[in-house]
PDB file of N, CA and C in Angstrom:
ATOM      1  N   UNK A   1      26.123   2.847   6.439  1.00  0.00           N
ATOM      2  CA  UNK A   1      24.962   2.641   5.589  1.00  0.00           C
ATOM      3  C   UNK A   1      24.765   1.141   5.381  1.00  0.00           C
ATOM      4  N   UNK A   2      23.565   0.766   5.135  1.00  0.00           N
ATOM      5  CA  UNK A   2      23.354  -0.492   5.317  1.00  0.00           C
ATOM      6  C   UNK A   2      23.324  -1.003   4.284  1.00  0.00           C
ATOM      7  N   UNK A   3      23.986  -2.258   3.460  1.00  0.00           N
ATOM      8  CA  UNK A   3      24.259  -2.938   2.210  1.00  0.00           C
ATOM      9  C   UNK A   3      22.729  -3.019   1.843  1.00  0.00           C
ATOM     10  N   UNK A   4      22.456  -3.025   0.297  1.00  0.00           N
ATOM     11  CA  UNK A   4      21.116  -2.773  -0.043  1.00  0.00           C
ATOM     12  C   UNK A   4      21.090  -4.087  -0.898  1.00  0.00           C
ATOM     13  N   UNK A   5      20.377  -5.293   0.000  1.00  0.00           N
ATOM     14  CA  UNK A   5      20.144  -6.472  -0.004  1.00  0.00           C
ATOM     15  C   UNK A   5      18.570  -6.970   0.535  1.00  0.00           C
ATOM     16  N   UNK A   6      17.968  -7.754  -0.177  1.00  0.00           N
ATOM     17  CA  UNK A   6      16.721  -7.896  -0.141  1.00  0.00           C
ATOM     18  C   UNK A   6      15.844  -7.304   1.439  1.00  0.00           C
ATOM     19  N   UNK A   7      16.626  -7.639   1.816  1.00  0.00           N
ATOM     20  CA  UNK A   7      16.367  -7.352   3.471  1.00  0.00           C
ATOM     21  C   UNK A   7      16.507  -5.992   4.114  1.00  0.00           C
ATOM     22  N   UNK A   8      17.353  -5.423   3.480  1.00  0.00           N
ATOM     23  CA  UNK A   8      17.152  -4.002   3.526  1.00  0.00           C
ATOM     24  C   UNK A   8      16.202  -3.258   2.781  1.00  0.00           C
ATOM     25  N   UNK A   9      16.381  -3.744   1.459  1.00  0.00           N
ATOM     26  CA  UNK A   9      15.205  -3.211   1.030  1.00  0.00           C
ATOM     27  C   UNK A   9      13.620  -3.107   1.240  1.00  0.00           C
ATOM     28  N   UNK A  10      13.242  -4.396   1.910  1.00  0.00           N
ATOM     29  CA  UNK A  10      12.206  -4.467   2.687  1.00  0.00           C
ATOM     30  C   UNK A  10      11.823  -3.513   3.553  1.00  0.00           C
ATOM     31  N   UNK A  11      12.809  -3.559   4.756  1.00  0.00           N
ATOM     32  CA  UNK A  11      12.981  -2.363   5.620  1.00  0.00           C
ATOM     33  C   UNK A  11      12.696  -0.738   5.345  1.00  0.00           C
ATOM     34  N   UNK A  12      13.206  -0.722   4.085  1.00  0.00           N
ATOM     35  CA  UNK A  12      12.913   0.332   3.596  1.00  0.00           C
ATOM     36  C   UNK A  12      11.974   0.932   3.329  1.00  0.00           C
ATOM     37  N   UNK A  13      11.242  -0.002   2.454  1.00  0.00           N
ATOM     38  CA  UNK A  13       9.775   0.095   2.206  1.00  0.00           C
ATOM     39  C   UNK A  13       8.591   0.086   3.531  1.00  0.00           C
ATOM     40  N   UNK A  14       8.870  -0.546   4.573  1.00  0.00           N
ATOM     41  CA  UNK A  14       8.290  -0.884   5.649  1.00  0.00           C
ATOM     42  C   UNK A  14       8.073   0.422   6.264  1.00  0.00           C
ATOM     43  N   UNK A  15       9.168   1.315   6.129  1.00  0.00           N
ATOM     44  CA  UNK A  15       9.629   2.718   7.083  1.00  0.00           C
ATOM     45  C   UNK A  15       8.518   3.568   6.183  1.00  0.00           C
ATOM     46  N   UNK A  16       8.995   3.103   4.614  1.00  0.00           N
ATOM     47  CA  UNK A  16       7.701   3.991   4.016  1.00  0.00           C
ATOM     48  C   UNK A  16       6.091   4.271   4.124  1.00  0.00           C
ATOM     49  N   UNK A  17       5.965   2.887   3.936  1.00  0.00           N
ATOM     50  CA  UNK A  17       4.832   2.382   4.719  1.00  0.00           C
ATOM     51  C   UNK A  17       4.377   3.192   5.815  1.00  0.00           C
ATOM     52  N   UNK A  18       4.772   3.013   6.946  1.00  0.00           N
ATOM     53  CA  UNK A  18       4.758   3.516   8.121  1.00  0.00           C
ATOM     54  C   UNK A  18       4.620   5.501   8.321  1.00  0.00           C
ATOM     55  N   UNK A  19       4.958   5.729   7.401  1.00  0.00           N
ATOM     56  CA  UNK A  19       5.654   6.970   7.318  1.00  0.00           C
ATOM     57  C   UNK A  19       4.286   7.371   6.631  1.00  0.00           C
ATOM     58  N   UNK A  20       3.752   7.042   5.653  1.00  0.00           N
ATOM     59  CA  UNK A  20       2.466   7.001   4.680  1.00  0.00           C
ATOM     60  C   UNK A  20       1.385   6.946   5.955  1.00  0.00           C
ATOM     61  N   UNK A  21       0.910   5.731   6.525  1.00  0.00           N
ATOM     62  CA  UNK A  21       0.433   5.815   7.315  1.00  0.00           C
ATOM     63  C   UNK A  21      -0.257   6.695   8.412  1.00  0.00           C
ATOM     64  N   UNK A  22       1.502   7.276   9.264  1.00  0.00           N
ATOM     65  CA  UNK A  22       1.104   8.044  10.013  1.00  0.00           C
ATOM     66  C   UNK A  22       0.511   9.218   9.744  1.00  0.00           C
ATOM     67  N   UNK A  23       1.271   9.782   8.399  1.00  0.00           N
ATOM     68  CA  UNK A  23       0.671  10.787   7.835  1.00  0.00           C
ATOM     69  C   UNK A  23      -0.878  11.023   7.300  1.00  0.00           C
ATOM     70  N   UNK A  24      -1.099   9.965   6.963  1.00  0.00           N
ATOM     71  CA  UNK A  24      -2.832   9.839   6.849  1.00  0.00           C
ATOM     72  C   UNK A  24      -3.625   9.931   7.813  1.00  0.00           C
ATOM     73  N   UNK A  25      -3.694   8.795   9.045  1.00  0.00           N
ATOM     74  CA  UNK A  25      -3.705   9.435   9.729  1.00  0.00           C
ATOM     75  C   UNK A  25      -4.085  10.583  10.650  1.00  0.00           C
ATOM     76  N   UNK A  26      -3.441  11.520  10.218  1.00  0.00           N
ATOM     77  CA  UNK A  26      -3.431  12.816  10.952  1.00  0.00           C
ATOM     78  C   UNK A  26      -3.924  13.954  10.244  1.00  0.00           C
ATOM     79  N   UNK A  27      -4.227  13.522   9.070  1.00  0.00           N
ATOM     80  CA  UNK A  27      -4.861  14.452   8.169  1.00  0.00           C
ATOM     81  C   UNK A  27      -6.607  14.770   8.720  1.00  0.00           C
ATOM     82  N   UNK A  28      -6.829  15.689   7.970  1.00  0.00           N
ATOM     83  CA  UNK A  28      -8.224  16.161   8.388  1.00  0.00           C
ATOM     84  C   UNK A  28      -8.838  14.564   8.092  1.00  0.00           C
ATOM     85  N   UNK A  29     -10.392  14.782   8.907  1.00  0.00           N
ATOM     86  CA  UNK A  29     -11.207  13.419   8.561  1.00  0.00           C
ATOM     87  C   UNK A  29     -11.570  13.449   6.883  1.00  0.00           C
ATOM     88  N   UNK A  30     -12.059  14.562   6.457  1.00  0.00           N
ATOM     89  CA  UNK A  30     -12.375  14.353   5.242  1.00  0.00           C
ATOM     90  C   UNK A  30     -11.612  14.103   3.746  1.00  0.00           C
ATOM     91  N   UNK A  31     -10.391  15.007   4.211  1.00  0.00           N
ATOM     92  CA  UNK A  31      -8.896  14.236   3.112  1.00  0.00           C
ATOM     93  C   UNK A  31      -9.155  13.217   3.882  1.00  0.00           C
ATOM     94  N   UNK A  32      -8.351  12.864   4.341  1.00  0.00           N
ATOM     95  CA  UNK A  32      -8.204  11.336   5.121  1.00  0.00           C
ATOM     96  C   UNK A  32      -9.044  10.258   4.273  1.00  0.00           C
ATOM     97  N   UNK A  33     -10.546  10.272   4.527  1.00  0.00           N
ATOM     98  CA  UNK A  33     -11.332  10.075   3.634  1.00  0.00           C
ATOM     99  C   UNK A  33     -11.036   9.568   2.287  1.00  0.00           C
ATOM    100  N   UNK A  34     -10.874  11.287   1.154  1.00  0.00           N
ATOM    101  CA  UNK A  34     -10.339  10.960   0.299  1.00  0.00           C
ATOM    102  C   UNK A  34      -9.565   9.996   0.108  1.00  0.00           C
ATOM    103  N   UNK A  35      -8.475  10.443   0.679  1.00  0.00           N
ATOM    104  CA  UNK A  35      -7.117   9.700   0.305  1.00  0.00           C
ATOM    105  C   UNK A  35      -7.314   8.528   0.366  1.00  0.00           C
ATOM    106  N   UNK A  36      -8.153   7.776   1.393  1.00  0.00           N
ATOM    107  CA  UNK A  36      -8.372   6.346   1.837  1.00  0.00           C
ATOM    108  C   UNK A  36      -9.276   5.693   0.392  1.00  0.00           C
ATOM    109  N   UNK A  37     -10.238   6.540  -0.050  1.00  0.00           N
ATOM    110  CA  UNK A  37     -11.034   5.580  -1.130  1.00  0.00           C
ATOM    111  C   UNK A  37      -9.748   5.587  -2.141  1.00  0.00           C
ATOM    112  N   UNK A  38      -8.554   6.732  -2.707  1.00  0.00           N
ATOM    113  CA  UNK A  38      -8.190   6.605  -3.640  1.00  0.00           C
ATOM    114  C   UNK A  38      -7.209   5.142  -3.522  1.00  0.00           C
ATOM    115  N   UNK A  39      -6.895   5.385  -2.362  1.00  0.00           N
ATOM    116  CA  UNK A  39      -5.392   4.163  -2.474  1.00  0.00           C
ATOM    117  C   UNK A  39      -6.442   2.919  -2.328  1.00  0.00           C
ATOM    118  N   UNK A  40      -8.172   2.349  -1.905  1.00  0.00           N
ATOM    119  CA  UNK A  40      -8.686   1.465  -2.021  1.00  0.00           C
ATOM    120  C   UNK A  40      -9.121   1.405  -3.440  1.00  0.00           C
ATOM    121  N   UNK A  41      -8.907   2.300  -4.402  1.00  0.00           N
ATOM    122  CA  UNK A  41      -9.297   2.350  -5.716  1.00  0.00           C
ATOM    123  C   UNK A  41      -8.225   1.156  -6.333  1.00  0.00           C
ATOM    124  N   UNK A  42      -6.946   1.416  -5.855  1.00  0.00           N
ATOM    125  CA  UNK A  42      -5.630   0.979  -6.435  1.00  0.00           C
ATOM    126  C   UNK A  42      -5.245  -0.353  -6.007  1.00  0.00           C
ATOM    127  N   UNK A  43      -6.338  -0.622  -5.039  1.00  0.00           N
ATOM    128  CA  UNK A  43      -5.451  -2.418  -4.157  1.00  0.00           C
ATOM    129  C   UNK A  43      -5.865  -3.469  -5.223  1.00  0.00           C
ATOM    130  N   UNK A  44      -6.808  -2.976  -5.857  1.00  0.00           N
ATOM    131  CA  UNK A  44      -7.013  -4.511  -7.501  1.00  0.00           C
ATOM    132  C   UNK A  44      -6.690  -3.929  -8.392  1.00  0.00           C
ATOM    133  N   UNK A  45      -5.528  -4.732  -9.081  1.00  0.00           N
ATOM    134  CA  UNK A  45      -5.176  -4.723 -10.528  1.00  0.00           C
ATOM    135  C   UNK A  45      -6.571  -4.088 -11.138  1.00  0.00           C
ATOM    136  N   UNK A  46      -6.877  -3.386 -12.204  1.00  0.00           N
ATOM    137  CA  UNK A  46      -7.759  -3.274 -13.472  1.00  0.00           C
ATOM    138  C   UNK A  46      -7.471  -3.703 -14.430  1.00  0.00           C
ATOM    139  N   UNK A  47      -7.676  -4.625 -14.986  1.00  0.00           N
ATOM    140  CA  UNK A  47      -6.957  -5.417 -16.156  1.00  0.00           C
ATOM    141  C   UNK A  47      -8.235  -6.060 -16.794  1.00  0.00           C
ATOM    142  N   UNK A  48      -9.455  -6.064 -16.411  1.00  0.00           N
ATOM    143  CA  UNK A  48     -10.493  -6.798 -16.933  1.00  0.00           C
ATOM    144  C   UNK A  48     -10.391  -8.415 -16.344  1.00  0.00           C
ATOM    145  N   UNK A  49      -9.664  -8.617 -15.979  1.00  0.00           N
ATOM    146  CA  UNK A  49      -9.327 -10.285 -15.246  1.00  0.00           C
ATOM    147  C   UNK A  49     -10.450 -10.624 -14.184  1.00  0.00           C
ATOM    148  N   UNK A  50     -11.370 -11.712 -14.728  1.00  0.00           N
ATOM    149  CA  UNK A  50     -12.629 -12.037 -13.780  1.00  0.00           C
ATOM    150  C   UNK A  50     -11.428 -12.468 -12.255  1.00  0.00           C
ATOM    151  N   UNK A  51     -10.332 -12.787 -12.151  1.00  0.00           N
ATOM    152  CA  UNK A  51      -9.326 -12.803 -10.927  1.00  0.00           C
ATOM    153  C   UNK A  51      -8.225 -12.491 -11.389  1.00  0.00           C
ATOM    154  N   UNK A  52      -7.919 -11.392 -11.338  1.00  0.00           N
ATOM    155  CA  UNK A  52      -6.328 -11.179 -11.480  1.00  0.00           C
ATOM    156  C   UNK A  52      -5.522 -11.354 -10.618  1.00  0.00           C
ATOM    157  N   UNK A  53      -4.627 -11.776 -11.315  1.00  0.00           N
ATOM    158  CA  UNK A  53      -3.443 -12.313 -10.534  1.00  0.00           C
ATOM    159  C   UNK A  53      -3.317 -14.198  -9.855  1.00  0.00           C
ATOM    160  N   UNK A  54      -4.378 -14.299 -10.870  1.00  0.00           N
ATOM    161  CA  UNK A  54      -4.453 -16.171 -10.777  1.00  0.00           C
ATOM    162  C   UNK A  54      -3.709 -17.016 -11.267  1.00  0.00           C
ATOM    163  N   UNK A  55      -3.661 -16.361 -12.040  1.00  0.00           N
ATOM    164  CA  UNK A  55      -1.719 -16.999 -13.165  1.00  0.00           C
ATOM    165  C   UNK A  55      -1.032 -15.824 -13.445  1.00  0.00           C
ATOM    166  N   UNK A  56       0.132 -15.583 -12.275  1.00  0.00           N
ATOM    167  CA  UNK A  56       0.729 -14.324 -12.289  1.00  0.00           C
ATOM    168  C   UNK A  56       1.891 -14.287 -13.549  1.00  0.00           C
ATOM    169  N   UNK A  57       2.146 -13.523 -14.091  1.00  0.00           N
ATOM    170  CA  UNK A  57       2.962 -13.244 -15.361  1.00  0.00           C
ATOM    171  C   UNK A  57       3.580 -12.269 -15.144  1.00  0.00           C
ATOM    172  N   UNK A  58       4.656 -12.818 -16.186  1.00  0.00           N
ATOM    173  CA  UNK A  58       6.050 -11.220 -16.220  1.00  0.00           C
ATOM    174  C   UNK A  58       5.709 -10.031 -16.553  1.00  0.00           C
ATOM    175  N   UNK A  59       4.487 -10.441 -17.018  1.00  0.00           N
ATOM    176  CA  UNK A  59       3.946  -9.183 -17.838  1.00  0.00           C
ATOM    177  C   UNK A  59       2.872  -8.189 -16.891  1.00  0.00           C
ATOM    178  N   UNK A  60       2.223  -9.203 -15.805  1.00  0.00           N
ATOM    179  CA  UNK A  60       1.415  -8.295 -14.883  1.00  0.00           C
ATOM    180  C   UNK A  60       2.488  -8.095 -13.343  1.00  0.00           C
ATOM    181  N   UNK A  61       3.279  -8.405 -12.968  1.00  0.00           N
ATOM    182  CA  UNK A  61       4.066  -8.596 -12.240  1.00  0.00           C
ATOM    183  C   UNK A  61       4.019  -7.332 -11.837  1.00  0.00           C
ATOM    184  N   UNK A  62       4.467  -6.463 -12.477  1.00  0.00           N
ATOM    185  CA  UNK A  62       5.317  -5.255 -11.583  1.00  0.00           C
ATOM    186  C   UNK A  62       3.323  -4.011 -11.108  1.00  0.00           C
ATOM    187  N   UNK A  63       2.216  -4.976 -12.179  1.00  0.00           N
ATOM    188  CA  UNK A  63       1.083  -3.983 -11.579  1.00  0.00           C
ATOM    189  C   UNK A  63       0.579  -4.613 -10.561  1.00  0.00           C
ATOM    190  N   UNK A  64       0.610  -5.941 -10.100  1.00  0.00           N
ATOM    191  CA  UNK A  64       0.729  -6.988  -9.037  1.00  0.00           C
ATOM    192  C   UNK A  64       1.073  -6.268  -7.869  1.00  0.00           C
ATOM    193  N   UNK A  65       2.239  -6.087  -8.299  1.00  0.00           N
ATOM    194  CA  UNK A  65       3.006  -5.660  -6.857  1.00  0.00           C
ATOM    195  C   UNK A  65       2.752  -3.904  -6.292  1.00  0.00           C
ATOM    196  N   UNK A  66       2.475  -3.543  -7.573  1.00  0.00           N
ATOM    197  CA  UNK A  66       1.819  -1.832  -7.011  1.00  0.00           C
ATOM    198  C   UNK A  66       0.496  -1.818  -6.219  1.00  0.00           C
ATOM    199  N   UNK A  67      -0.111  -2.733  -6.944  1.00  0.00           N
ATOM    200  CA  UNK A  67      -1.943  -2.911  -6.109  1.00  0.00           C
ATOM    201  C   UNK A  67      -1.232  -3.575  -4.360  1.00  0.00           C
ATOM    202  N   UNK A  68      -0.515  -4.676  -4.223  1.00  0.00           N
ATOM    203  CA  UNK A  68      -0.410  -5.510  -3.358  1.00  0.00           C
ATOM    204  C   UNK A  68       0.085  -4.318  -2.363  1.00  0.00           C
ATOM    205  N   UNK A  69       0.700  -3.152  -2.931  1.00  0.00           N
ATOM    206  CA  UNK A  69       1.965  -2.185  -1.973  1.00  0.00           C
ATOM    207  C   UNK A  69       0.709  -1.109  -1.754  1.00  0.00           C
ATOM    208  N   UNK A  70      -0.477  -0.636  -2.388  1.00  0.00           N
ATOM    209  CA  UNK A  70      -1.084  -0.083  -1.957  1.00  0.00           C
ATOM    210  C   UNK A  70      -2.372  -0.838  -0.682  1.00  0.00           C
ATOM    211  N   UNK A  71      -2.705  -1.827  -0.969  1.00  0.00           N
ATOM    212  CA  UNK A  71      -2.961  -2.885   0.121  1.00  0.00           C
ATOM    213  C   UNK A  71      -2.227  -2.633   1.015  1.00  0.00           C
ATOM    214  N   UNK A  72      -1.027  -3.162   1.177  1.00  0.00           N
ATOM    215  CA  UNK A  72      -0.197  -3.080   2.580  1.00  0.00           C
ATOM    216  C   UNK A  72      -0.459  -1.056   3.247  1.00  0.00           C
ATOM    217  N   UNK A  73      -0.400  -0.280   2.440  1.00  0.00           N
ATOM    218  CA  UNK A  73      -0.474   0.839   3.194  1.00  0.00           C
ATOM    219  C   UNK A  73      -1.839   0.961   3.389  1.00  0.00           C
ATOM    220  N   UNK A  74      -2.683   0.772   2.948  1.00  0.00           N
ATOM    221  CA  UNK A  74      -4.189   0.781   3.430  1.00  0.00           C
ATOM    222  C   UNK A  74      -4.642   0.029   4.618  1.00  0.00           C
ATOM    223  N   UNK A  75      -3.938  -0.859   4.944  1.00  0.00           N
ATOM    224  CA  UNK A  75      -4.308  -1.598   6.292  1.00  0.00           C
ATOM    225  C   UNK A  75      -3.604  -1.086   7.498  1.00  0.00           C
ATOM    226  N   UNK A  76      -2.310  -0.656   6.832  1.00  0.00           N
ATOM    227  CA  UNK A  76      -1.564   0.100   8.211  1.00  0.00           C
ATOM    228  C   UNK A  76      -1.862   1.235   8.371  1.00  0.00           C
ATOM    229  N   UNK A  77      -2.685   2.089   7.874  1.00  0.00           N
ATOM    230  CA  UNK A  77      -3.237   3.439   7.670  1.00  0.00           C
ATOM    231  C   UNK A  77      -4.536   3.182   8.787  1.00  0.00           C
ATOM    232  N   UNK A  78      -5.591   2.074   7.991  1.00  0.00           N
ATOM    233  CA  UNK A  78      -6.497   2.013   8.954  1.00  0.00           C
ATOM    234  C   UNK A  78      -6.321   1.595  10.726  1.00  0.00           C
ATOM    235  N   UNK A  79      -5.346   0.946  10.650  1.00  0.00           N
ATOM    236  CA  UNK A  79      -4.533   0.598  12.058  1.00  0.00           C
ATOM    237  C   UNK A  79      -3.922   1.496  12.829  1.00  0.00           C
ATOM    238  N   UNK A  80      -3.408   2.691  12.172  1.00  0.00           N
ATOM    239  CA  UNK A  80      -3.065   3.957  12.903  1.00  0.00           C
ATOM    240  C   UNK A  80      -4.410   4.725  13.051  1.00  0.00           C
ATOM    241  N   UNK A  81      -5.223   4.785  12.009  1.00  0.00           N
ATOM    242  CA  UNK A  81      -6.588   5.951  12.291  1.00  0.00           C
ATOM    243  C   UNK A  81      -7.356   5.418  13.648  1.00  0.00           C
ATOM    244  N   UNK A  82      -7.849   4.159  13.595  1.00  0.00           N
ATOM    245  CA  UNK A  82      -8.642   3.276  14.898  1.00  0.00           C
ATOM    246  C   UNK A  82      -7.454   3.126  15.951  1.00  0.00           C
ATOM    247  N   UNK A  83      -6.299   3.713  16.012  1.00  0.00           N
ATOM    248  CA  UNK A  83      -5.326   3.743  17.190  1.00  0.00           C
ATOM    249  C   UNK A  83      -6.000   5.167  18.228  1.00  0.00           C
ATOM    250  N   UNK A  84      -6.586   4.743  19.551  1.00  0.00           N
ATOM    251  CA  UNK A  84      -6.438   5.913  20.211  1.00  0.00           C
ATOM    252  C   UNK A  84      -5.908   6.869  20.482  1.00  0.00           C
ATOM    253  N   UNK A  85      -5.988   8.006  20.431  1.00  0.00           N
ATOM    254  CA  UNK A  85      -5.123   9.441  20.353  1.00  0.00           C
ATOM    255  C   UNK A  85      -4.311   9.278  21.421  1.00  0.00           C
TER     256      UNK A  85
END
């Protein structure tokens, strides 16, 4: 098992990623759909911030990084759907 060090943990998440992805994916066009506006619902913070995340804080940090992690699967999602069968 692999020591669970920043670098693994990355990895980890990456596989998830990936794993999210493919599964979208392959879903009907119209979930697919769905699913795609909801996780584009989630890639900006809602916080009322005319720019959030311009002076990042301890305090928005961890919703930072949920919007930023739904970003990353939304682009690799669209990169598997426009992948030829």
């Amino acid at each position: 098992m692999i020591n669970d060090t920043s670098t693994a943990t990355e990895g980890r998440i990456l596989a998830h990623r990936r794993i999210l992805a493919r599964l979208i994916a392959t879903l009907p066009q119209e979930t697919r759909y769905d699913i795609m506006q909801w996780i584009e619902q989630r890639e900006v913070m809602r916080d009322g911030q005319e720019d959030p995340g311009a002076v990042p804080t301890d305090g928005n940090a961890f919703e930072l990084a949920i919007a930023d992690e739904f970003s990353r699967i939304a682009i690799i999602a669209k990169d598997r759907i426009s992948e030829p069968d």
